[in-house]
C-alpha atoms as a PDB file:
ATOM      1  CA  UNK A   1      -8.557 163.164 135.768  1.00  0.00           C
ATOM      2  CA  UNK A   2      -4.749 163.155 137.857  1.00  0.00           C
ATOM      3  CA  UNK A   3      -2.525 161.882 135.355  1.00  0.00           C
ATOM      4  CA  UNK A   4      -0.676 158.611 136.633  1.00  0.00           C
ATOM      5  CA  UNK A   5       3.271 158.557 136.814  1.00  0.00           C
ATOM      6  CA  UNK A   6       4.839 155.787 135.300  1.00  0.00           C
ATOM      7  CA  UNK A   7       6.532 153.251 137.307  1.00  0.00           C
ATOM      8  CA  UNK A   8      10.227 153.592 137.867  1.00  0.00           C
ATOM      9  CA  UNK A   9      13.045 150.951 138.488  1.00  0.00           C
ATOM     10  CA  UNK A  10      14.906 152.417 141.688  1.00  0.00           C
ATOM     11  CA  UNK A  11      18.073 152.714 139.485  1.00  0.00           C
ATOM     12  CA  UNK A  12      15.989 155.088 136.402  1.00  0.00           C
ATOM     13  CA  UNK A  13      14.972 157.183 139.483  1.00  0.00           C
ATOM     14  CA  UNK A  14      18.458 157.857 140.231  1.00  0.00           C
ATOM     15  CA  UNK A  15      19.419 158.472 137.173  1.00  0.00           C
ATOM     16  CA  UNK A  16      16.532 161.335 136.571  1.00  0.00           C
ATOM     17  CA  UNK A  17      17.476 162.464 139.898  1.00  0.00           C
ATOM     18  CA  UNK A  18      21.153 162.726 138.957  1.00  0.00           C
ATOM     19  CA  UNK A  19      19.900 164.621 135.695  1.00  0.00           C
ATOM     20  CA  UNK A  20      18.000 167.123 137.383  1.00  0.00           C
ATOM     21  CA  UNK A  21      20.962 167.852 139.889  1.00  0.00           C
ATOM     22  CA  UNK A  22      23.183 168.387 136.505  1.00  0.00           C
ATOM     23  CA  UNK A  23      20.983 170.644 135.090  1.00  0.00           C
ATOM     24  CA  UNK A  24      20.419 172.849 137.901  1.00  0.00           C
ATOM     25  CA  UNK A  25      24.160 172.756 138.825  1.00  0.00           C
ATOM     26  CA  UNK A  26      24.425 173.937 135.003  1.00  0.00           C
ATOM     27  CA  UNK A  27      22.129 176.656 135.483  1.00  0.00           C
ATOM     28  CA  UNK A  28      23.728 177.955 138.548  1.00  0.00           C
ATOM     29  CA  UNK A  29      27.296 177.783 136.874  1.00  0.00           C
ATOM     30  CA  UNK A  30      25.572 180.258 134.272  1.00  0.00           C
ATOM     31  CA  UNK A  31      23.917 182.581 137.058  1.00  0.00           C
ATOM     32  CA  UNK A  32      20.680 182.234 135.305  1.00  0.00           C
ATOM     33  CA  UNK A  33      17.588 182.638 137.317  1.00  0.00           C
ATOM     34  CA  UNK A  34      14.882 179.915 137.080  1.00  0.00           C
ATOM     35  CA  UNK A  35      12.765 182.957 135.758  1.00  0.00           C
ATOM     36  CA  UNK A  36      15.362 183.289 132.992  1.00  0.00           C
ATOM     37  CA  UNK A  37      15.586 179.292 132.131  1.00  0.00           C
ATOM     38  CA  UNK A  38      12.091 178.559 131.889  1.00  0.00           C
ATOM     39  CA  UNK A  39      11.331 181.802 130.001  1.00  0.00           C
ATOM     40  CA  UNK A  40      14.019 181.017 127.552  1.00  0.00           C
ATOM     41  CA  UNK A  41      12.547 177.335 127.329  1.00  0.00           C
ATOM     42  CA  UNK A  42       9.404 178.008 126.614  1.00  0.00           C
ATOM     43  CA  UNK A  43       8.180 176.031 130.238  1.00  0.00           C
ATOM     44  CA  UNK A  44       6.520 177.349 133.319  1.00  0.00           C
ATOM     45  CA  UNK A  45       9.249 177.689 136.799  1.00  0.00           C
ATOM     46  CA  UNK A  46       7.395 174.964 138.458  1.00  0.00           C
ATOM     47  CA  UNK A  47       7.790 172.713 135.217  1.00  0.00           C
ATOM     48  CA  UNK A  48      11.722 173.786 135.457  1.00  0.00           C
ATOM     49  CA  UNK A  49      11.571 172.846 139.308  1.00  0.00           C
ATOM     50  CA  UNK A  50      10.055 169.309 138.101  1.00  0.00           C
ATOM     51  CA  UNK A  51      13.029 168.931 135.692  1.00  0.00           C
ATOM     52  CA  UNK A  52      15.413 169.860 138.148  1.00  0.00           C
ATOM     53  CA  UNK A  53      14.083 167.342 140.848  1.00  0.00           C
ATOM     54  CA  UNK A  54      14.147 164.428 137.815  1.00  0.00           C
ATOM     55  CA  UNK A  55      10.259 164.436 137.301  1.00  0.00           C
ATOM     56  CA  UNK A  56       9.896 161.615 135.293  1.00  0.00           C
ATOM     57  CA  UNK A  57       6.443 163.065 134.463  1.00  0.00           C
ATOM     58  CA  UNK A  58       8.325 165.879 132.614  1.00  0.00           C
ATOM     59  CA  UNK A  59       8.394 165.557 129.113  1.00  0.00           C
ATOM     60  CA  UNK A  60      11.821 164.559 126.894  1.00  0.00           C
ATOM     61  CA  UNK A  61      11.129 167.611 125.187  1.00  0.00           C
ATOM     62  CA  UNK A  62      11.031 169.747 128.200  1.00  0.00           C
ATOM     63  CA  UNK A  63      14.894 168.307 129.363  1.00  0.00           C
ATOM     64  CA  UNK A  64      15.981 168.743 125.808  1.00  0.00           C
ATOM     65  CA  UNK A  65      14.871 172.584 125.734  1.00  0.00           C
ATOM     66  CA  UNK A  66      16.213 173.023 128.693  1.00  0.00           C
ATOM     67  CA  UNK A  67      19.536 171.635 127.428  1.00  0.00           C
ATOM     68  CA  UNK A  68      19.154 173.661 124.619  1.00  0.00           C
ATOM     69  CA  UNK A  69      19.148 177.145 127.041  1.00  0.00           C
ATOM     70  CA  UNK A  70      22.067 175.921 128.720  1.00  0.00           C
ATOM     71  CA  UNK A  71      24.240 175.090 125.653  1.00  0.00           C
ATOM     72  CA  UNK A  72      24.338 171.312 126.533  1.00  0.00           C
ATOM     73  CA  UNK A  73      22.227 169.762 123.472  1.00  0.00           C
ATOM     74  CA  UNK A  74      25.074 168.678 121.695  1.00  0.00           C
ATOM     75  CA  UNK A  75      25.705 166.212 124.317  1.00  0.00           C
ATOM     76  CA  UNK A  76      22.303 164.253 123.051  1.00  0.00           C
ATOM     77  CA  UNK A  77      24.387 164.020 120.656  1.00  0.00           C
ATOM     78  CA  UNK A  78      25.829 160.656 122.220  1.00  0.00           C
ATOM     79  CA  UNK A  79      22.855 159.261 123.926  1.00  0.00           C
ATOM     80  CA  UNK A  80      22.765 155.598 122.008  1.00  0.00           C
ATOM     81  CA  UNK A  81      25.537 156.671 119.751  1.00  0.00           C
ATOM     82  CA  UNK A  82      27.175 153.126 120.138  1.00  0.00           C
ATOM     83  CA  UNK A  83      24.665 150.514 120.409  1.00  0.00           C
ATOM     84  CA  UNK A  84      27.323 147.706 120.856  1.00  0.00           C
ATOM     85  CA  UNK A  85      24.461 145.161 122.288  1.00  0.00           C
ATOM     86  CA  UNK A  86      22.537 146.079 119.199  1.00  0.00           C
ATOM     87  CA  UNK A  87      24.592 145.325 116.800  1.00  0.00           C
ATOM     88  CA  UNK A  88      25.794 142.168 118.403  1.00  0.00           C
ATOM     89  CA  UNK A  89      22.001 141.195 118.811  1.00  0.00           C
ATOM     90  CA  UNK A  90      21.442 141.849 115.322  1.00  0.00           C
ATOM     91  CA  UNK A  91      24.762 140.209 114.174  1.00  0.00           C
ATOM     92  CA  UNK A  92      23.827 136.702 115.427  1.00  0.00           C
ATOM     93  CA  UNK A  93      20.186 137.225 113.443  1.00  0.00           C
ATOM     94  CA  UNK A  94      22.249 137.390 110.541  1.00  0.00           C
ATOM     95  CA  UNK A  95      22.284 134.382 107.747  1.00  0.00           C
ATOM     96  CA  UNK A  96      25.388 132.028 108.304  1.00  0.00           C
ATOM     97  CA  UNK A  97      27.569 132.104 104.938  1.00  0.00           C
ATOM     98  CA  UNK A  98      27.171 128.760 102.961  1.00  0.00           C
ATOM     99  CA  UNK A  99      29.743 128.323 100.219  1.00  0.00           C
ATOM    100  CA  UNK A 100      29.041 125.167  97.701  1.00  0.00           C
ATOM    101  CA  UNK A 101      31.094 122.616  97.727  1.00  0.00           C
ATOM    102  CA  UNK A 102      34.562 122.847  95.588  1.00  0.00           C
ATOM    103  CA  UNK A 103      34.315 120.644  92.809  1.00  0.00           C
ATOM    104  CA  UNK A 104      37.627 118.852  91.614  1.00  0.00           C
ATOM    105  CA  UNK A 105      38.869 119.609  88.036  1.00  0.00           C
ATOM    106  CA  UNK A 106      38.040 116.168  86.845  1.00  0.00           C
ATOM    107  CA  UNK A 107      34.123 116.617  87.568  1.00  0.00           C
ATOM    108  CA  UNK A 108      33.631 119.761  85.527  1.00  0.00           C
ATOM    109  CA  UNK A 109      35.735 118.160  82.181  1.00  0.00           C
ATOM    110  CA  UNK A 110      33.776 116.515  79.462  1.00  0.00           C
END
């Protein structure tokens, strides 16, 4: 059974695209073959070539190995690091602050 590609906004295309131009601009920079990469990743050439076009059938794991071989997995690293609409989102779930009422010196004296 074909396996079916999920659906793409134009913009995550790009994006993937853009990717897979970094990474094989990366690998070129380091005169590694595509032999070399894929060997080193653990992935077949044509699953490199996939990766390099911005499959978005190709697995996370198969970008991050690849990242790995090229010495750019620290830069994961900041993927989501600052989740600013996160933690705005989750600051206006958050309980409003009652305080009691001050009472006057009078009320509390016997």
């Amino acid at each position: 059974m074909p396996r079916t590609l999920p659906v793409l906004f134009p913009a995550t295309a790009r994006q993937l695209a853009a990717l897979g131009d970094r990474l094989r601009l990366a690998r070129l920079r380091r005169r590694f073959s595509a032999a070399t990469v894929a060997e080193r990743a653990g992935i077949t050439r044509s699953t490199l070539y996939r990766a390099e076009k911005g499959d978005a059938g190709v697995a996370l794991g198969t970008y991050v190995s690849v990242l790995r071989v090229l010495g750019l997995h620290g830069d994961l690293d900041a993927v989501a690091r600052d989740d600013e609409l996160g933690r705005k989102l989750q600051d206006l779930e958050l309980p409003e602050r009652r305080t009691a009422p001050r009472r006057s010196k009078s009320e509390g004296a016997p």
